[in-house]
N, C-alpha and C. Protein backbone atom coordinates (compact mmCIF):
# COMPACT_ATOMS: atom_id res chain seq x y z
N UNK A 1 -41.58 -43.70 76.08
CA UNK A 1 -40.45 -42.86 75.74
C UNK A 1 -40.71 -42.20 74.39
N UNK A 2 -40.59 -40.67 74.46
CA UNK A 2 -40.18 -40.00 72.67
C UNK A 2 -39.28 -40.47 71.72
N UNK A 3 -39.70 -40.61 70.73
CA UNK A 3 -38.64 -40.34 69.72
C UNK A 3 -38.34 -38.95 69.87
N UNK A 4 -37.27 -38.74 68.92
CA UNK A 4 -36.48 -37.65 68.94
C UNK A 4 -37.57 -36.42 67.71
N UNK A 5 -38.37 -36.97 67.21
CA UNK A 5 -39.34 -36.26 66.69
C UNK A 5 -40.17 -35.61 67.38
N UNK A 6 -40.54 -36.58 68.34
CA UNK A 6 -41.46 -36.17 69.49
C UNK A 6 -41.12 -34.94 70.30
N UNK A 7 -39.83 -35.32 70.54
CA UNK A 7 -38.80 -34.20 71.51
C UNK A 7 -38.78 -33.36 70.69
N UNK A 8 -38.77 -32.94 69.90
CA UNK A 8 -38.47 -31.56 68.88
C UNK A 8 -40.18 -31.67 68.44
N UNK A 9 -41.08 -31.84 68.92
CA UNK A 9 -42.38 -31.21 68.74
C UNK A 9 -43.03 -31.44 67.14
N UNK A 10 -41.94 -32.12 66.31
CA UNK A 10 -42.55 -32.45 64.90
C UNK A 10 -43.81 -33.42 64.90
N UNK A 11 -44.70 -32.76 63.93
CA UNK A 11 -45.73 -33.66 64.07
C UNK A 11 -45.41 -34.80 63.13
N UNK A 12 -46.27 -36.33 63.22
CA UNK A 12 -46.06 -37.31 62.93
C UNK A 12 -47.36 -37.07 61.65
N UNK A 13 -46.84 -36.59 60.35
CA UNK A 13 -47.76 -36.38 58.92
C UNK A 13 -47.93 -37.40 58.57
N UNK A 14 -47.40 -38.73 58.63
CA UNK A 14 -47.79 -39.48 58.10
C UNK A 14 -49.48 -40.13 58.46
N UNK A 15 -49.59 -39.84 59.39
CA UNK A 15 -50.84 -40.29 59.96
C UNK A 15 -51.92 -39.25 60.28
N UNK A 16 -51.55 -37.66 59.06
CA UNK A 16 -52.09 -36.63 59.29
C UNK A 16 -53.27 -36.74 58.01
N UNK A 17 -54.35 -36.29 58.69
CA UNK A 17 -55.93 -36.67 57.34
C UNK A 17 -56.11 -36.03 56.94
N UNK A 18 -56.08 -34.03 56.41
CA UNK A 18 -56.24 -33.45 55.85
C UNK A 18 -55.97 -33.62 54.55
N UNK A 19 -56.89 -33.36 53.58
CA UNK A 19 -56.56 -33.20 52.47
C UNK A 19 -55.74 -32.15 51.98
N UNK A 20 -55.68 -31.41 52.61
CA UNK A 20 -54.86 -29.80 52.13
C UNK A 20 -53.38 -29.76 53.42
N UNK A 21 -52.56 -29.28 53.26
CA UNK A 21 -51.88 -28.63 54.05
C UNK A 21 -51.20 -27.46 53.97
N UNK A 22 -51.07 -26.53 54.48
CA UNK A 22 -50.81 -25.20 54.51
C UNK A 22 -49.21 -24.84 55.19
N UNK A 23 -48.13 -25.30 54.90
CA UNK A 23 -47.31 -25.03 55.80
C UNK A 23 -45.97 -23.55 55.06
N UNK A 24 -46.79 -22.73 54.25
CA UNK A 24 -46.10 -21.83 54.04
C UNK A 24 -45.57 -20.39 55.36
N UNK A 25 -46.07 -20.38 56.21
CA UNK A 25 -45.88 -19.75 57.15
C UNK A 25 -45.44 -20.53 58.73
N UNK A 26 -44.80 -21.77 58.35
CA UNK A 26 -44.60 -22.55 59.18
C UNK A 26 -42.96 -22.79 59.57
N UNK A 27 -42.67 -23.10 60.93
CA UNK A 27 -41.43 -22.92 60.96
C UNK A 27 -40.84 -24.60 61.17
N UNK A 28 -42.05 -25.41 60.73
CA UNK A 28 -41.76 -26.86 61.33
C UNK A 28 -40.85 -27.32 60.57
N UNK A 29 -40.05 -28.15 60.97
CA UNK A 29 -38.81 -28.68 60.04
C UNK A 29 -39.37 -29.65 59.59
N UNK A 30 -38.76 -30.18 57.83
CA UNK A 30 -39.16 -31.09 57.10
C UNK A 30 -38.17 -32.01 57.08
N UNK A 31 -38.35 -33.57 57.77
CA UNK A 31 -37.52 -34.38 58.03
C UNK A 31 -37.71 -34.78 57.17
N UNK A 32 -36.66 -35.98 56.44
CA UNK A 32 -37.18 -36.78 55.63
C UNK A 32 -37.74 -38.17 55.65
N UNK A 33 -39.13 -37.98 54.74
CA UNK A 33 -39.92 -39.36 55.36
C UNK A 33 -41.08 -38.39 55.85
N UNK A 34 -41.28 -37.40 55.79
CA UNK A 34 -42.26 -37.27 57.02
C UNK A 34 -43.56 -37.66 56.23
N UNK A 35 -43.76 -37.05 55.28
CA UNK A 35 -44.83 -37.71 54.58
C UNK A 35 -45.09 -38.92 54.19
N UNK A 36 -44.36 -39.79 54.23
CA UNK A 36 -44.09 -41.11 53.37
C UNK A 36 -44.86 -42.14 54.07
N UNK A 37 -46.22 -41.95 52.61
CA UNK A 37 -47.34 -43.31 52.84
C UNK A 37 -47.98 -42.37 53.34
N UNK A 38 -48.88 -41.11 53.57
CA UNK A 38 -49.76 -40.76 53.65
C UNK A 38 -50.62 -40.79 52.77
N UNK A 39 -51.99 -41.44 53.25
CA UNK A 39 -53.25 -41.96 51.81
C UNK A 39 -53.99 -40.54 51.62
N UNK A 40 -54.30 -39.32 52.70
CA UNK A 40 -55.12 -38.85 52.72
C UNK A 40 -55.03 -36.95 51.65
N UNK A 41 -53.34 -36.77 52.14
CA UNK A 41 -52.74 -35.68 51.63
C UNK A 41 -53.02 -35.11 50.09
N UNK A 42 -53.73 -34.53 49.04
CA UNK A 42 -53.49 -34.01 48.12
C UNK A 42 -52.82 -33.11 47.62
N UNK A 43 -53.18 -31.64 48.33
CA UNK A 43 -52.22 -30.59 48.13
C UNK A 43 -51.16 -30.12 49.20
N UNK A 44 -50.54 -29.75 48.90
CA UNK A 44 -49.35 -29.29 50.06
C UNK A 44 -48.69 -27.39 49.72
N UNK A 45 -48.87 -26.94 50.20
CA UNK A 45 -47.70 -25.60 50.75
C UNK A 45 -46.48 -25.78 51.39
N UNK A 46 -45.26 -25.75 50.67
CA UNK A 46 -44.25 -25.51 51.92
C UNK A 46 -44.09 -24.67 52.01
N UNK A 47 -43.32 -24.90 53.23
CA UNK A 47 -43.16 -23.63 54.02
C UNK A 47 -41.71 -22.57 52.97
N UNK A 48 -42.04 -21.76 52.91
CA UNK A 48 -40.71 -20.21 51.86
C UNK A 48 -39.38 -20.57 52.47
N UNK A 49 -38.85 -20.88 53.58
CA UNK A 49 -37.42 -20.76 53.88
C UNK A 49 -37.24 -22.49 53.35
N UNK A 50 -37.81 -23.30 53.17
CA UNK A 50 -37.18 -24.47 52.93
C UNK A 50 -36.59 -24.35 52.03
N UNK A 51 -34.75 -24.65 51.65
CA UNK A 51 -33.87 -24.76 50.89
C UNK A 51 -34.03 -26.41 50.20
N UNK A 52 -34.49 -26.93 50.49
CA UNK A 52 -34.37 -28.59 50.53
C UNK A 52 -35.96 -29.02 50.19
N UNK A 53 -36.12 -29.94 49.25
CA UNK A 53 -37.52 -30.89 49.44
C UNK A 53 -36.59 -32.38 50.19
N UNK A 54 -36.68 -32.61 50.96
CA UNK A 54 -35.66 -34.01 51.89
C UNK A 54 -36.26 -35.06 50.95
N UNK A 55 -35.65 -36.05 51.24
CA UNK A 55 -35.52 -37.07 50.45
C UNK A 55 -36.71 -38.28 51.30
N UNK A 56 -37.55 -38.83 50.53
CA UNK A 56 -38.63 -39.68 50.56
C UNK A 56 -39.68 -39.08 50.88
N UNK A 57 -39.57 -37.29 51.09
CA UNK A 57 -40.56 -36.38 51.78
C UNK A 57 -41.99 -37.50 51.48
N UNK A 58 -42.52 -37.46 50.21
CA UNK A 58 -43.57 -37.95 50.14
C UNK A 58 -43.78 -38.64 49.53
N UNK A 59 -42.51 -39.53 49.36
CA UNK A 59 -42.88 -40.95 48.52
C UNK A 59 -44.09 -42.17 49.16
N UNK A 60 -44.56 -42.69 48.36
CA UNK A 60 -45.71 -43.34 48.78
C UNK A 60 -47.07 -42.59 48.63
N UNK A 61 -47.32 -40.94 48.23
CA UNK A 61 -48.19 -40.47 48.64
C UNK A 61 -49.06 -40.21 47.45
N UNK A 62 -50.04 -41.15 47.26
CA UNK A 62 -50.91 -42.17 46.14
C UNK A 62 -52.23 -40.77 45.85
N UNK A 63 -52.23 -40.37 47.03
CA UNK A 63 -53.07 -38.88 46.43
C UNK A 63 -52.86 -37.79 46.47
N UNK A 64 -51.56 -37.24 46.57
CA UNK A 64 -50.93 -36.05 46.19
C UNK A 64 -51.16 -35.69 44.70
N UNK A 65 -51.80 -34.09 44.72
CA UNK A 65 -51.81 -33.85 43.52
C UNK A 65 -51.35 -32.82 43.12
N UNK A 66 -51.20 -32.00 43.87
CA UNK A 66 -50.49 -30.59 43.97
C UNK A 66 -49.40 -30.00 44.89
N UNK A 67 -48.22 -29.43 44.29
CA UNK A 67 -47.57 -29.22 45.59
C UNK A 67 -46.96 -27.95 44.95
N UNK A 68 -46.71 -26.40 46.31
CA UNK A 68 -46.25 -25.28 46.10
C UNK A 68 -44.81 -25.42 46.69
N UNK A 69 -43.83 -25.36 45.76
CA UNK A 69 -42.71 -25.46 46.21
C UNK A 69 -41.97 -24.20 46.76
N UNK A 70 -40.86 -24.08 47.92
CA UNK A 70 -40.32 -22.77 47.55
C UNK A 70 -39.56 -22.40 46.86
N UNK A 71 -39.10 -21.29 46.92
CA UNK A 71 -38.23 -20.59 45.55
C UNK A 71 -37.09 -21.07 46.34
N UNK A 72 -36.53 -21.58 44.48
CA UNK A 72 -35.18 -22.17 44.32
C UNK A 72 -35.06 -23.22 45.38
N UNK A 73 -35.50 -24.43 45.73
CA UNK A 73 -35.29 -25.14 46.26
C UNK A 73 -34.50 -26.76 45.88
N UNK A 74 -34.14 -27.29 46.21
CA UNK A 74 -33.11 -28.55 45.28
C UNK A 74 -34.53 -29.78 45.87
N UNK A 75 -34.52 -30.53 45.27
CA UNK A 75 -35.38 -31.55 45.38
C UNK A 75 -34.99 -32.64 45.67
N UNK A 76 -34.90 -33.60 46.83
CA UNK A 76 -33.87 -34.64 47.24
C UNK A 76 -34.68 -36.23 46.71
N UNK A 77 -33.60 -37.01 46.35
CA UNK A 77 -34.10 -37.86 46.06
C UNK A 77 -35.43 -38.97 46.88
N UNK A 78 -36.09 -39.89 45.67
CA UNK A 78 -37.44 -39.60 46.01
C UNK A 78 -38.59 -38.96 46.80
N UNK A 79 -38.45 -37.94 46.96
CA UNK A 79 -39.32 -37.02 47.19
C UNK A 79 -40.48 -36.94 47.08
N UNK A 80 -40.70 -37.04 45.60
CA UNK A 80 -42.42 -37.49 45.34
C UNK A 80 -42.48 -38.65 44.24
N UNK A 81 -41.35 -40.11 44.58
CA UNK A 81 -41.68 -41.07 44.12
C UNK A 81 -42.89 -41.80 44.50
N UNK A 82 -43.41 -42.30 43.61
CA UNK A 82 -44.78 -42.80 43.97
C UNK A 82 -45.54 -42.30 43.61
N UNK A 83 -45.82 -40.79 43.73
CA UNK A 83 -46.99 -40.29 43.70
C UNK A 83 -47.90 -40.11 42.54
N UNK A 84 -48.71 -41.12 42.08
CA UNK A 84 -49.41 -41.47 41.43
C UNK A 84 -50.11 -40.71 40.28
N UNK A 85 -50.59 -39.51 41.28
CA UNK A 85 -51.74 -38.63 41.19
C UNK A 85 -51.15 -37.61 40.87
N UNK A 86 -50.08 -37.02 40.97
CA UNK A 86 -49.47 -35.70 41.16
C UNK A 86 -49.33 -34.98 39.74
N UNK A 87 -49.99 -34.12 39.88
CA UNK A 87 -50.26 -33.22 38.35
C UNK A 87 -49.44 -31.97 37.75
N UNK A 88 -49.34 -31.02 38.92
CA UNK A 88 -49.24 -29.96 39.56
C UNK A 88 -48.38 -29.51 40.34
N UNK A 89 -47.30 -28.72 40.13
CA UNK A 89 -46.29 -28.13 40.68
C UNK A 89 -46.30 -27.04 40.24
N UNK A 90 -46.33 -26.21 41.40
CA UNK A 90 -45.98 -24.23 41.53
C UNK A 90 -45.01 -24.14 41.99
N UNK A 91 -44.26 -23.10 40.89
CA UNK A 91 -43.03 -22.47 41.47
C UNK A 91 -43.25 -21.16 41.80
N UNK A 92 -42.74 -20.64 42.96
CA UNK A 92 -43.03 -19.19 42.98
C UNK A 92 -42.04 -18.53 42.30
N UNK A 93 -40.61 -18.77 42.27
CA UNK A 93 -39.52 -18.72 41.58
C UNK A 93 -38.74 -19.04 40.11
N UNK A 94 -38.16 -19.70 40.84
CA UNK A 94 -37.39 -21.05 40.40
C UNK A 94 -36.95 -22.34 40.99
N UNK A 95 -36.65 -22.80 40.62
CA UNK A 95 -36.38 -24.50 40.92
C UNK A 95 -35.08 -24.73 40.87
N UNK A 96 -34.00 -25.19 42.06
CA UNK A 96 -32.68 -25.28 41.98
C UNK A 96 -32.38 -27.06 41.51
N UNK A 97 -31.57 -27.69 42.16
CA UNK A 97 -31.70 -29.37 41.31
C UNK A 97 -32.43 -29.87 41.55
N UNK A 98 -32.75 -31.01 41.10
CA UNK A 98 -33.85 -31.97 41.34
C UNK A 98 -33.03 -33.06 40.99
N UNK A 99 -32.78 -33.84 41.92
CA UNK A 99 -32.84 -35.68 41.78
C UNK A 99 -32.63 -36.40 40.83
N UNK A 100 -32.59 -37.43 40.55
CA UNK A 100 -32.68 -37.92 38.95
C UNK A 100 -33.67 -38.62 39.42
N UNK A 101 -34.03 -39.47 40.55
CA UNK A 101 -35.29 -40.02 40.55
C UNK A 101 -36.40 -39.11 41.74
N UNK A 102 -35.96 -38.02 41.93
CA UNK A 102 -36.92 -37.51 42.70
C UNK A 102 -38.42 -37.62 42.18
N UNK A 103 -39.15 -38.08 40.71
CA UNK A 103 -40.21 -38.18 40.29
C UNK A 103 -40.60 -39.29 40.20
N UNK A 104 -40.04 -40.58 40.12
CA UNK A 104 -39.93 -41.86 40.01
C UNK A 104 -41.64 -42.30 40.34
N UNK A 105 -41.63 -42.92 39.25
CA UNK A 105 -43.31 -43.56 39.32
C UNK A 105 -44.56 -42.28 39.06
N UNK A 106 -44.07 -41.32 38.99
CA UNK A 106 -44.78 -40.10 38.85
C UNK A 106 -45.33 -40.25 37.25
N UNK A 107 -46.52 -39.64 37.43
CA UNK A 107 -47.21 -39.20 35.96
C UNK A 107 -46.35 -38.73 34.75
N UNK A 108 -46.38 -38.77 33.70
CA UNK A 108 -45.33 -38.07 32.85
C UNK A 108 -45.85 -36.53 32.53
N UNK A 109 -46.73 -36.52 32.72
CA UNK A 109 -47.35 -35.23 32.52
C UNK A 109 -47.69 -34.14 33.23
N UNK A 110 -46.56 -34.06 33.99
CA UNK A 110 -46.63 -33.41 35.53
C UNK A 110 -46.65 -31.93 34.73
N UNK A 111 -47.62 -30.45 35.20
CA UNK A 111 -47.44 -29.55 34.95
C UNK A 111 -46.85 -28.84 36.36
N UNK A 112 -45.75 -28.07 35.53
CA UNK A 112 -45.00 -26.50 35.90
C UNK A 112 -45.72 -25.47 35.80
N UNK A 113 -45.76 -24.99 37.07
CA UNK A 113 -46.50 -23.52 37.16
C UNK A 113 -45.68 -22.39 37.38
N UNK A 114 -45.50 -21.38 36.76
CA UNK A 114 -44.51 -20.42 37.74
C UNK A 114 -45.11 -19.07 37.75
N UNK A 115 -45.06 -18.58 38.53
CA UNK A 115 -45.74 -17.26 39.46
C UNK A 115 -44.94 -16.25 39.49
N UNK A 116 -43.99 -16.00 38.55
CA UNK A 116 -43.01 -14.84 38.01
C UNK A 116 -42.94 -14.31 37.71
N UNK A 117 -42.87 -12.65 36.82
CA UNK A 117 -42.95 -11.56 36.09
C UNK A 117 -41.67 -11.53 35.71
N UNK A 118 -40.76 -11.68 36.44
CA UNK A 118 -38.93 -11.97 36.46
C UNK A 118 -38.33 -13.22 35.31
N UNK A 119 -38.81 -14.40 35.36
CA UNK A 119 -38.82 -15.69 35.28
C UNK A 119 -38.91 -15.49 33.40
N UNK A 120 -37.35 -16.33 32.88
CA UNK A 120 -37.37 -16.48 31.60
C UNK A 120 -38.11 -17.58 31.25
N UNK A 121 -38.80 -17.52 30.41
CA UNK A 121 -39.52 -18.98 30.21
C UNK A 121 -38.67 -20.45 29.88
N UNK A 122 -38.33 -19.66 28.89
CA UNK A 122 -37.61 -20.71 27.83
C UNK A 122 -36.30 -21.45 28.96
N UNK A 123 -35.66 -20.54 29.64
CA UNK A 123 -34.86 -20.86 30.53
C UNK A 123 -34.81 -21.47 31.26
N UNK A 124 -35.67 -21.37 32.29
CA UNK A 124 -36.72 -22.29 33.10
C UNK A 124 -36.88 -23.73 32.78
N UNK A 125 -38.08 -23.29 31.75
CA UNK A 125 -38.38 -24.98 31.08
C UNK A 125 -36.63 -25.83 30.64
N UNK A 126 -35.76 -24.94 29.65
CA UNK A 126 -34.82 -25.78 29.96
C UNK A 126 -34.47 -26.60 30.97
N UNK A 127 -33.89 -25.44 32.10
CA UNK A 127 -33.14 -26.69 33.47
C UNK A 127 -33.97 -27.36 33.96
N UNK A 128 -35.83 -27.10 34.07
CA UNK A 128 -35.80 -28.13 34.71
C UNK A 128 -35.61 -29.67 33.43
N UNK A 129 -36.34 -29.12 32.33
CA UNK A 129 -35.83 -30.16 31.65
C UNK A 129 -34.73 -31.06 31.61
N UNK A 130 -33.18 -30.61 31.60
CA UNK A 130 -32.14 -30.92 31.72
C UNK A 130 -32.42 -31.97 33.14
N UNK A 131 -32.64 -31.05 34.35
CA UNK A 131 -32.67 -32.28 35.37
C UNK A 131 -33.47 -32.70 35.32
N UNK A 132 -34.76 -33.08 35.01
CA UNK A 132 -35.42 -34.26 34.99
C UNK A 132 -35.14 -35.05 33.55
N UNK A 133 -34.44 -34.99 32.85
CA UNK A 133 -34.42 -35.81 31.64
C UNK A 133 -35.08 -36.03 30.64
N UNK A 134 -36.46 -35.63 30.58
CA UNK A 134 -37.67 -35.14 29.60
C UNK A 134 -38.11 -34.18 29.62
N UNK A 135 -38.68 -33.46 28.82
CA UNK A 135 -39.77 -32.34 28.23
C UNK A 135 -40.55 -32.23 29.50
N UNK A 136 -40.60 -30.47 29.22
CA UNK A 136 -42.12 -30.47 30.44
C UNK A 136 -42.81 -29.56 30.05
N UNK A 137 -43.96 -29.51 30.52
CA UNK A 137 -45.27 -28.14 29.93
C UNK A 137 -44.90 -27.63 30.75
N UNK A 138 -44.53 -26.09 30.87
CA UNK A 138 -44.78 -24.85 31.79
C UNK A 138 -45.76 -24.13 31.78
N UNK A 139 -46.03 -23.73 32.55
CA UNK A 139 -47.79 -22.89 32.27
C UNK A 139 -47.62 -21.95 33.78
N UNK A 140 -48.21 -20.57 32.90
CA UNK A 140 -48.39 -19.31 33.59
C UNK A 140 -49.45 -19.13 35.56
N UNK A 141 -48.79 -18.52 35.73
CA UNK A 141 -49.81 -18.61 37.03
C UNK A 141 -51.44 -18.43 37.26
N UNK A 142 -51.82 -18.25 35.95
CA UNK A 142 -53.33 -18.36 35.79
C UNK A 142 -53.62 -19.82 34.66
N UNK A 143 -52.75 -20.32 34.66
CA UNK A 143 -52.58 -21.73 33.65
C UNK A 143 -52.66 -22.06 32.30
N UNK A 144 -52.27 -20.80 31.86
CA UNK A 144 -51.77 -20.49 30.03
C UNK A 144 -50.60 -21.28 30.42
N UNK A 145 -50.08 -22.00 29.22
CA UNK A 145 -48.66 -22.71 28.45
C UNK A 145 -48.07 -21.03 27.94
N UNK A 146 -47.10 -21.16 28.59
CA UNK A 146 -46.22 -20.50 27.96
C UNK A 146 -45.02 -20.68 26.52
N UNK A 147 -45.03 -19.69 26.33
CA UNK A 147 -44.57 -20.28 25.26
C UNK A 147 -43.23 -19.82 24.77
N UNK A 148 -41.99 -20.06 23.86
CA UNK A 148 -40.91 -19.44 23.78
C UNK A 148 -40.44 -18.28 23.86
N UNK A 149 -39.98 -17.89 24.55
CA UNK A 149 -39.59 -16.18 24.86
C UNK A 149 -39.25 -15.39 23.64
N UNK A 150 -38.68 -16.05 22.66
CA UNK A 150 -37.83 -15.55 21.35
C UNK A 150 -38.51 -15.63 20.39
């Protein structure tokens, strides 16, 4: 018998070996959990219409190191708790809430990328600051630190 994952054609990521995944042009829905405890995953694309990172998306995921988020998306709790390795976050946008532990166990030194011409710096780095509770490096889409707008 299917699970109900099965029946809706979602693939089962957790047991997916690519190191890369590409799902910016993808219409697959992101359950939550789907990643959770994949050893093999480093970078990830989501897919542009996701409003949501779901909650435990990729907790557990010990070699994630990069992930392209979409614009303005809210980040559900643990999301990328765990993830060990994780360095690297692109915004194409902006970043709507984030979690209070959506980073949990995460590196402290996670870099912000943003891919904007639009995009206030200083602004930016605030909220996400504000929601995650510490300081963060922002850095340009070719990976200059940006620096105070004023």
């Amino acid at each position: 018998m299917k699970t109900n994952e099965e029946n809706r054609g979602i693939p089962n990521w957790m047991r997916y070996k690519s190191a890369s995944i590409d799902l910016s042009g993808s219409e697959t829905y992101l359950f939550p959990g789907a990643f959770y405890g994949n050893r093999y995953i480093e970078r990830v694309i989501l897919p542009e219409w996701a409003e949501t990172v779901p909650r435990n998306l990729f907790k557990g995921c010990t070699k994630l190191k990069e992930v392209t988020l979409p614009a303005d998306s809210d980040i559900s709790e643990s999301a990328f708790e765990g993830c060990v390795a994780l360095t690297d976050i692109y915004l194409p946008l902006c970043i709507g809430n984030i979690a209070a532990n959506a980073f949990k166990g995460c590196p402290e030194n996670i870099r912000f990328h943003v891919n904007s011409p639009i995009i206030i710096p200083e602004k930016l780095r605030q909220h996400i600051e504000k929601e995650l509770g510490r300081s963060i490096e922002l850095y340009d889409n070719i990976g200059g630190k940006l620096r105070n707008s004023f």
